[in-house]
Each structure stands twice: as structure tokens, then as C-alpha cells.
Protein backbone atom coordinates (compact mmCIF):
# COMPACT_ATOMS: atom_id res chain seq x y z
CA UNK A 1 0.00 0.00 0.00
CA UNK A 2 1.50 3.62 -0.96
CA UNK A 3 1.51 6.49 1.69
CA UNK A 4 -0.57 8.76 -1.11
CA UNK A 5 -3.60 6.53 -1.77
CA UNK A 6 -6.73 8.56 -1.46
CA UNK A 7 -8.43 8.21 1.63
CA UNK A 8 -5.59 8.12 4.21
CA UNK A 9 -5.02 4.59 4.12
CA UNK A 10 -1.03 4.93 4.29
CA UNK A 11 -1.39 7.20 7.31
CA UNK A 12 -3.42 4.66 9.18
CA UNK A 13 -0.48 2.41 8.14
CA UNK A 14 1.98 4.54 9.26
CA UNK A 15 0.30 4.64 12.83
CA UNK A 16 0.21 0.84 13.17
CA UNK A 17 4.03 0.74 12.41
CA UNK A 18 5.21 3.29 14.83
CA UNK A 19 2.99 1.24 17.45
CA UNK A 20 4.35 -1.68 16.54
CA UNK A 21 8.32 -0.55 16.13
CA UNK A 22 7.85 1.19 19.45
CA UNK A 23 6.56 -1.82 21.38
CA UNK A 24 9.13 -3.68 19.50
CA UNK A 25 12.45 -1.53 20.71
CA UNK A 26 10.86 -1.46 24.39
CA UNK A 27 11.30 -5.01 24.50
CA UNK A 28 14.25 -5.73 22.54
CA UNK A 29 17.30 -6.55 25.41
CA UNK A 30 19.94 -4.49 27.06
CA UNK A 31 22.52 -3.28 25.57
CA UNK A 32 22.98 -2.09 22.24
CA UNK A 33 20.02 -4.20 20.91
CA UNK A 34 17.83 -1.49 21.68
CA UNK A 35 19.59 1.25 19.74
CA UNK A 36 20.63 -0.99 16.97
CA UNK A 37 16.50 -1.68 16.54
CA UNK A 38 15.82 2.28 16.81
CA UNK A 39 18.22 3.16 14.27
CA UNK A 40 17.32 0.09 11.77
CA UNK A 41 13.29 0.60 12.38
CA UNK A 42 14.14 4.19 11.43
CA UNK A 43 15.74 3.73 8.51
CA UNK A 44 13.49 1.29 7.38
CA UNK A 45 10.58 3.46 7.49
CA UNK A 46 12.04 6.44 6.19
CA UNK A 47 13.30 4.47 3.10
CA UNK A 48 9.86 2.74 2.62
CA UNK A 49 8.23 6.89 2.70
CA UNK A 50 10.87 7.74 -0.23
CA UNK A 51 9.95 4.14 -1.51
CA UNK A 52 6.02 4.80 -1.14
CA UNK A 53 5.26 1.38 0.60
CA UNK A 54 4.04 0.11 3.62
CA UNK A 55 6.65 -0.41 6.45
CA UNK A 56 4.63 -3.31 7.88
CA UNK A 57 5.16 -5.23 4.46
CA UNK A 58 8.42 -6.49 5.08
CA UNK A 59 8.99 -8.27 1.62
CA UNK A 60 11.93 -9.88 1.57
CA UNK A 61 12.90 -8.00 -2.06
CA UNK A 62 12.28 -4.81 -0.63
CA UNK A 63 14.40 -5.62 2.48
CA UNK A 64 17.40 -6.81 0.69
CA UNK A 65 16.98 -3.30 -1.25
CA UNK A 66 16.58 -1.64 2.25
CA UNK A 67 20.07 -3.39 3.74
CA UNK A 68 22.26 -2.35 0.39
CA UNK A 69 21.90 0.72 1.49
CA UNK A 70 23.98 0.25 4.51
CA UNK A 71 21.65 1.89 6.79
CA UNK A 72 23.83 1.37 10.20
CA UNK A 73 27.32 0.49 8.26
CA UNK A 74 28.96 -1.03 5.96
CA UNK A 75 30.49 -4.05 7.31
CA UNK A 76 28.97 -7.25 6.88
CA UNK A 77 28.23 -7.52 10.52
CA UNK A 78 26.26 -3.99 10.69
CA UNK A 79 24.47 -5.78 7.43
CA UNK A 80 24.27 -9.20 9.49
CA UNK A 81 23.13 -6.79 12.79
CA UNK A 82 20.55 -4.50 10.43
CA UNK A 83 18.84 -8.03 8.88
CA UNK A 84 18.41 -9.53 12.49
CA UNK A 85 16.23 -6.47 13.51
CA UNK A 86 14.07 -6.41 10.23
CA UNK A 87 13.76 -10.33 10.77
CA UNK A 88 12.70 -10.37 14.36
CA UNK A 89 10.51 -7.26 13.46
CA UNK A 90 8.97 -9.26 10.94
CA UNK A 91 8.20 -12.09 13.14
CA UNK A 92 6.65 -9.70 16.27
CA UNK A 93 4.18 -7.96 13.66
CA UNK A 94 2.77 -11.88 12.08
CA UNK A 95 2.20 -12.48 16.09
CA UNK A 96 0.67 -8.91 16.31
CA UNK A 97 -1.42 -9.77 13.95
CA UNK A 98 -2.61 -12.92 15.24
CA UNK A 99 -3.11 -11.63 18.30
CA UNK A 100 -5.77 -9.38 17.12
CA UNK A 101 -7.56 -11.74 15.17
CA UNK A 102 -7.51 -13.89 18.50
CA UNK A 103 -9.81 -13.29 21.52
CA UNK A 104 -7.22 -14.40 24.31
CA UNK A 105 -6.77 -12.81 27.26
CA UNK A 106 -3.29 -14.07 27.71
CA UNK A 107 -2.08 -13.53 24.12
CA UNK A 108 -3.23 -9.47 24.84
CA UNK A 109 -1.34 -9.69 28.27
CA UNK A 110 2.32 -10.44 26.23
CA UNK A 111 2.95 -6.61 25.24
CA UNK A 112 1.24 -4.49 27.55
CA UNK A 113 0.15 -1.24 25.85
CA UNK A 114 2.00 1.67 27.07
CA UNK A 115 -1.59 3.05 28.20
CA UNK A 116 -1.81 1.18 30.96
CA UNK A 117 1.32 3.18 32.01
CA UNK A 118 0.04 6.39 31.88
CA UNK A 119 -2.60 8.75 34.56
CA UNK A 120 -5.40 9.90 32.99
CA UNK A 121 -4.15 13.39 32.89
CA UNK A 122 -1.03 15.41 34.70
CA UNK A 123 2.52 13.72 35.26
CA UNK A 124 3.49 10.92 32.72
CA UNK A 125 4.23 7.97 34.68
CA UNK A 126 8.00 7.10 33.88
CA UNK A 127 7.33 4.11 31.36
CA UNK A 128 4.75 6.24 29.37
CA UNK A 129 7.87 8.88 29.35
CA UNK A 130 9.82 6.17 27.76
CA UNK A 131 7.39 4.86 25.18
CA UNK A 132 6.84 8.80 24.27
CA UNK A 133 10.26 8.80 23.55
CA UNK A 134 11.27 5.56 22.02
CA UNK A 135 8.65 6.71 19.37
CA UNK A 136 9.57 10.28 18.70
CA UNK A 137 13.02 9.55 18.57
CA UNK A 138 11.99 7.34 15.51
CA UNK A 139 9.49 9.98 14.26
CA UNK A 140 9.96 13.46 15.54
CA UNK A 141 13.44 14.41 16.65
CA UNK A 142 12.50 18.11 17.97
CA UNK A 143 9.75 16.52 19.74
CA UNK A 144 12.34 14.15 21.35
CA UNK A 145 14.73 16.93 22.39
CA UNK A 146 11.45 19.15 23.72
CA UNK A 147 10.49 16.35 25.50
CA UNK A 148 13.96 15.89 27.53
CA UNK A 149 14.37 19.43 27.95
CA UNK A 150 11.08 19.54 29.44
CA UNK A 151 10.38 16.21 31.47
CA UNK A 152 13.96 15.48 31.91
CA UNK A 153 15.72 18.62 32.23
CA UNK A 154 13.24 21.10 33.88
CA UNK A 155 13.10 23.76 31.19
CA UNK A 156 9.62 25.49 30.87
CA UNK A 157 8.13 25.10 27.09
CA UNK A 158 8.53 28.30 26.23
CA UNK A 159 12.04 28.46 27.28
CA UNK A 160 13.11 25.53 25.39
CA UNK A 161 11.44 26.53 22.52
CA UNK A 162 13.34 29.68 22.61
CA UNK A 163 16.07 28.40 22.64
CA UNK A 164 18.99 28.64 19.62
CA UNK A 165 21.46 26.71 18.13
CA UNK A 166 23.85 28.61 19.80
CA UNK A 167 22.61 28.51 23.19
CA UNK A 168 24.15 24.97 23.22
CA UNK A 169 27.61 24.73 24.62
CA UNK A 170 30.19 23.50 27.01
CA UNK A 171 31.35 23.95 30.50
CA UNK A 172 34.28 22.01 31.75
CA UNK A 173 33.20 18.96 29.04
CA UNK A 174 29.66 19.04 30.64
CA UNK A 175 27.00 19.73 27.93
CA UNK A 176 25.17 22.80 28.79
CA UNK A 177 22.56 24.97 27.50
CA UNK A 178 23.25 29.19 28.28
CA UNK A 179 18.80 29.93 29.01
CA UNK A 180 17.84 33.31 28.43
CA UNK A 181 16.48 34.86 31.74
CA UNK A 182 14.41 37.75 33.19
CA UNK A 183 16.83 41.69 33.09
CA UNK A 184 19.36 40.16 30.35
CA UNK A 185 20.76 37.88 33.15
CA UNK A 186 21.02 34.11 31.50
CA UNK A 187 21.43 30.60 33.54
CA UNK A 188 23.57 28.48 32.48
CA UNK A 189 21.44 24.67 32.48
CA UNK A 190 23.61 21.10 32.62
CA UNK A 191 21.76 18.86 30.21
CA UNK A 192 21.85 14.79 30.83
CA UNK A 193 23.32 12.69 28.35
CA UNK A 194 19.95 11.40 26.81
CA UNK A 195 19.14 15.11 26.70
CA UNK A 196 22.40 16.11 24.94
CA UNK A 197 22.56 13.18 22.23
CA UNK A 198 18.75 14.55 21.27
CA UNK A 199 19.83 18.26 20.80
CA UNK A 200 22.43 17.05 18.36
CA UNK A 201 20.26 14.88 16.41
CA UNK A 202 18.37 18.48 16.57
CA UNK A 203 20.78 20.56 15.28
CA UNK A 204 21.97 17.94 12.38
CA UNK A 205 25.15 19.94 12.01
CA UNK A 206 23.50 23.35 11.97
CA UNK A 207 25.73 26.03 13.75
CA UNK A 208 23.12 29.13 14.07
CA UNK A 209 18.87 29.63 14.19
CA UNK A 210 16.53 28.14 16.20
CA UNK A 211 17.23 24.98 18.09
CA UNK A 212 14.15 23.06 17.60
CA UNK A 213 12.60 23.88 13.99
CA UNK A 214 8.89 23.81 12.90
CA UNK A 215 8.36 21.06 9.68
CA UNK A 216 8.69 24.45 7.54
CA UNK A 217 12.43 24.52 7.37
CA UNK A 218 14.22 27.05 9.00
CA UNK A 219 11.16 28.31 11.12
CA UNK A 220 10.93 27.69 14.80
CA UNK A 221 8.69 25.51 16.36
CA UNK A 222 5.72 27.11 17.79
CA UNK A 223 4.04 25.60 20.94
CA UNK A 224 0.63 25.48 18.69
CA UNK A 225 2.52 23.04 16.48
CA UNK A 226 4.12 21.05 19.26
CA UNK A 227 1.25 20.70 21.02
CA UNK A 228 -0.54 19.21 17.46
CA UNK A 229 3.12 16.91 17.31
CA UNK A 230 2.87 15.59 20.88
CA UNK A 231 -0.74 14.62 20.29
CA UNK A 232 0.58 12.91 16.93
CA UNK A 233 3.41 11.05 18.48
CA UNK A 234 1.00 9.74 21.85
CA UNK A 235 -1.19 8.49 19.04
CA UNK A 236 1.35 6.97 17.66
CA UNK A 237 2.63 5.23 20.47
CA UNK A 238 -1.32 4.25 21.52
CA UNK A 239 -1.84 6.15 24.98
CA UNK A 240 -5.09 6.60 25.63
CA UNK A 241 -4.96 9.69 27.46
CA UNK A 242 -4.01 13.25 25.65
CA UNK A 243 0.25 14.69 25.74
CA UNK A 244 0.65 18.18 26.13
CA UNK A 245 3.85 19.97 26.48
CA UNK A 246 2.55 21.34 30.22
CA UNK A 247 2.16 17.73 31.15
CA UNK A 248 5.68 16.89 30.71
CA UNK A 249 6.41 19.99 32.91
CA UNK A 250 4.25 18.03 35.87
CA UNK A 251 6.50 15.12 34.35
CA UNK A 252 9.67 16.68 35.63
CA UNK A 253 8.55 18.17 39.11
CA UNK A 254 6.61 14.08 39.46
CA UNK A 255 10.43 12.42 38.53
CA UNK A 256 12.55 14.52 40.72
CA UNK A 257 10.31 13.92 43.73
CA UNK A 258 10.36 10.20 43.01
CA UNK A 259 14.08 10.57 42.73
CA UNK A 260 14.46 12.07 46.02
CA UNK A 261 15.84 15.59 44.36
CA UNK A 262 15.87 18.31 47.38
CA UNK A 263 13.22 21.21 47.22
CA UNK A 264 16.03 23.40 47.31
CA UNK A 265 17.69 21.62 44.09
CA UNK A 266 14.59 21.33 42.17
CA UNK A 267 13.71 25.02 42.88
CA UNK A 268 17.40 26.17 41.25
CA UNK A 269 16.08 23.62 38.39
CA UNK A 270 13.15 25.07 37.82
CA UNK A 271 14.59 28.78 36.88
CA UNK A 272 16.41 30.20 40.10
CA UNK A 273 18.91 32.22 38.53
CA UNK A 274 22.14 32.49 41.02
CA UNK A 275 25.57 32.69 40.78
CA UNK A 276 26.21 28.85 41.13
CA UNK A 277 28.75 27.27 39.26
CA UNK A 278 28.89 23.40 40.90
CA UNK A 279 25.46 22.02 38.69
CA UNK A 280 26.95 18.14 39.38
CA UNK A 281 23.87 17.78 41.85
CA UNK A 282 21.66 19.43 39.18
CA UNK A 283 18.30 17.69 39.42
CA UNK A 284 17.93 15.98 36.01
CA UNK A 285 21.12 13.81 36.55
CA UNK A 286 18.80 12.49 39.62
CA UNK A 287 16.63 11.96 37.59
CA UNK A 288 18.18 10.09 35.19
CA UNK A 289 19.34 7.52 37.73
CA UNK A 290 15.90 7.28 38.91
CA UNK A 291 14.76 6.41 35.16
CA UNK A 292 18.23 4.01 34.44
CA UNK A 293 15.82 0.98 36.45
CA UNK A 294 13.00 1.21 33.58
CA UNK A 295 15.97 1.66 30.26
CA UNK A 296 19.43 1.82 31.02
CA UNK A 297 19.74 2.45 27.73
CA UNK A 298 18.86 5.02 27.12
CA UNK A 299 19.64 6.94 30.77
CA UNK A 300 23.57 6.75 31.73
């Protein structure tokens, strides 16, 4: 099936694979598995959109056409790792699709949906967080790096939307972002690692203009257009409860309490601007400890 049939067919499509992938990297093992299976499922779907076919129609043709193009290197064991993923992909979406044609209780209980993960409205719960992101991160990069900023890092929306390009920098090799402030004053803000690896997969090698873009090149992304993303991506990921950029700000406040951050911390997180230089006990890097037990992946 092509993404431009009439009707919308290839967008329904499109929703069933980034369920599917998602669920798919969630439970793929430790270690690099799990980024090895976001950066083939990727790839795959972003050459089936140039290709105009279905990403859940994993012909075998079509994915030796997929694998010449070397999509995570060009040795024969990133071919060898690449064709392993699409394989065991292909093998979890024939079971997905028996499961639906099957009225089991116990065949629906083997991937539990992300939904059940998530309150029906305020904080994210953290493995909601992490489905959120395993899916943008496939789909929506500025979405990704909003979403750590936000949930992971304390920035409010509007800050991190504000933010540039060249707000990103360095202070004593710790990855930093220089924030804007009230009076022309601007806090400097450690990012975590996750948070970090997303704003460069942001910036794609771009050295100036506005750190997260809207999908009109060159334009920055407005929080209209992020909130119409988020809802796109929870969609996407099946959560049966509505995403806005605010609740990921009740996300961060809800993970540094669980993490056992200090009032005092999480206030200078939150915007206090001072003249401290020692952010090592900054709250996010809490917080990224507190979400290494659900993907140690992904949070170092």
C-alpha cells in the first residue's frame, strides 16, 4: 500500500508501524540491541516513505533493497546486525497480527500497551515517558529533544522553545545549555546525556537559528505546532490519554520527587537564577538515575 492513496489509508499504516516498532524496541534486550532496533526501524521506514510502501510489508525484495543501502554500516556484521532487527521485526508484527484476530486474554497480556502506564491526565508515569520517547526519537526528533528538555531537564516550554542553536555549549566537558532569563541575566542549564545526544540529532550539524525547527524549514517551532506533534506522536505510540507539552512539565517536578531531588535543588532547576557554578547535583542527573531501572539504555 502507498503512503498517497486517497483516503488516508497509508497514514493509518503509518500509525500501526510506529505502534508496533515502538513496542518492539521497548522489548528488545539491554545493551545495544535497543539502539541498533531504533536506528534500523528508522531507517526502514524512512526508506519505505521515499519508496512509497508500507513499512509493515516487510517483503523480503524490498528488504534486501533496504540493507544495500547500509543503513547502520557497511560491514557485513552492521548488514548481518541490520537483517536480524528487520527479521525479528517481521516475526513480532505476524504475532501482532494474530493476536488481534484472537480473543485471548493471555495472548493481549504479552505486550502491555503503554496506556496502561500512563494517569489519565497530569505527570506521565516514567514508562509512558519512555514509550513517548522511544517513538519520537523514531518519528519526531524536535519533539524528542522538547520532551527531555522539558520532562527530563526542567526547562519550561517556552524556554526551550526559545532556545537557539547557539545557546548549546560547554562547560568544563559538561553539555550545557546558556537559558535566556528575566533583566538580560542568563542561567547556564547542565543537560543529561539522553538530553544532549537529542539536541544534536536536533541541530543535524546546523551552527546558528533556532534549536528546535517547525516542519517548515528554518522556522521555529511554535508551541501550537508542538502541542498538534505531541498529540501525533502519543497516538502513535497508543496512549489513551491526551500529551501536552505542560504535562511533561508536571512530568519533571513528578520524577525529581520520586528521585528524592531536594526542594532546594529542584527550585534552582526550575529557573532560580544564582551565581552557582557546581550544577553536578543538578536535578535531572537524579533523575536520570531514577529512570536508568526502567531503560538503562537510554539513561547513563
Amino acid at each position: 500500500m502507498r503512503r498517497d492513496d486517497a483516503g488516508g489509508a497509508g497514514q493509518v499504516n503509518d500509525a500501526g508501524f510506529l505502534r508496533q516498532s515502538a513496542e518492539f524496541v521497548s522489548h528488545a534486550s539491554a545493551g545495544g540491541a535497543r539502539r541498533t532496533a531504533r536506528q534500523v526501524l528508522g531507517a526502514w521506514e524512512r526508506w519505505c516513505r521515499r519508496e512509497g510502501s508500507d513499512p509493515l510489508v516487510l517483503d523480503r525484495t524490498a528488504i534486501r533493497a533496504f540493507l544495500a543501502t547500509a543503513p547502520v554500516g557497511h560491514t557485513y556484521r552492521d548488514r548481518e546486525r541490520a537483517e536480524t532487527v528487520l527479521e525479528q521485526f517481521r516475526s513480532t508484527v505476524a504475532d501482532d497480527a494474530a493476536m488481534q484476530s484472537s480473543t485471548s486474554s493471555e495472548a493481549s497480556a504479552v505486550l502491555p500497551s503503554p496506556a496502561s502506564s500512563a494517569a489519565p491526565d497530569g505527570a506521565l508515569q516514567p514508562t509512558a515517558l519512555i514509550w513517548l520517547l522511544d517513538t519520537a526519537e523514531v518519528i519526531d526528533a524536535p519533539i524528542l529533544g522538547l520532551s527531555l528538555l522539558v520532562a527530563v531537564n526542567g526547562l519550561g516550554v517556552g524556554e526551550a522553545l526559545s532556545l537557539d542553536v547557539e545557546h548549546v555549549a560547554s562547560t568544563d566537558s559538561l553539555p550545557v545549555v546558556r537559558l535566556p532569563r528575566r533583566w538580560g541575566r542568563r542561567s547556564v542549564v547542565p543537560l543529561a546525556a539522553a538530553t544532549a545526544a537529542a539536541l544534536t540529532q536536533c541541530t543535524a550539524g546546523r551552527s546558528e537559528g533556532p534549536l528546535l525547527r517547525a516542519l517548515d524549514a528554518g522556522e521555529r517551532l511554535s508551541s501550537v505546532e508542538a502541542a498538534q506533534r505531541f498529540t501525533a506522536v502519543a497516538a502513535a505510540v497508543g496512549l489513551d490519554r491526551q500529551v501536552t507539552p505542560a504535562a511533561l512539565e508536571q512530568t519533571f517536578v513528578s520524577l525529581a520527587l520520586s528521585a528524592g531531588v531536594p526542594i532546594s535543588a529542584l527550585a534552582h532547576a526550575l529557573g532560580d537564577v544564582d551565581g552557582r557554578t557546581d550544577h553536578s547535583h543538578h536535578a535531572a542527573f537524579a533523575i536520570c538515575n531514577y529512570l536508568a531501572s526502567h531503560d538503562p539504555l537510554r539513561f547513563v
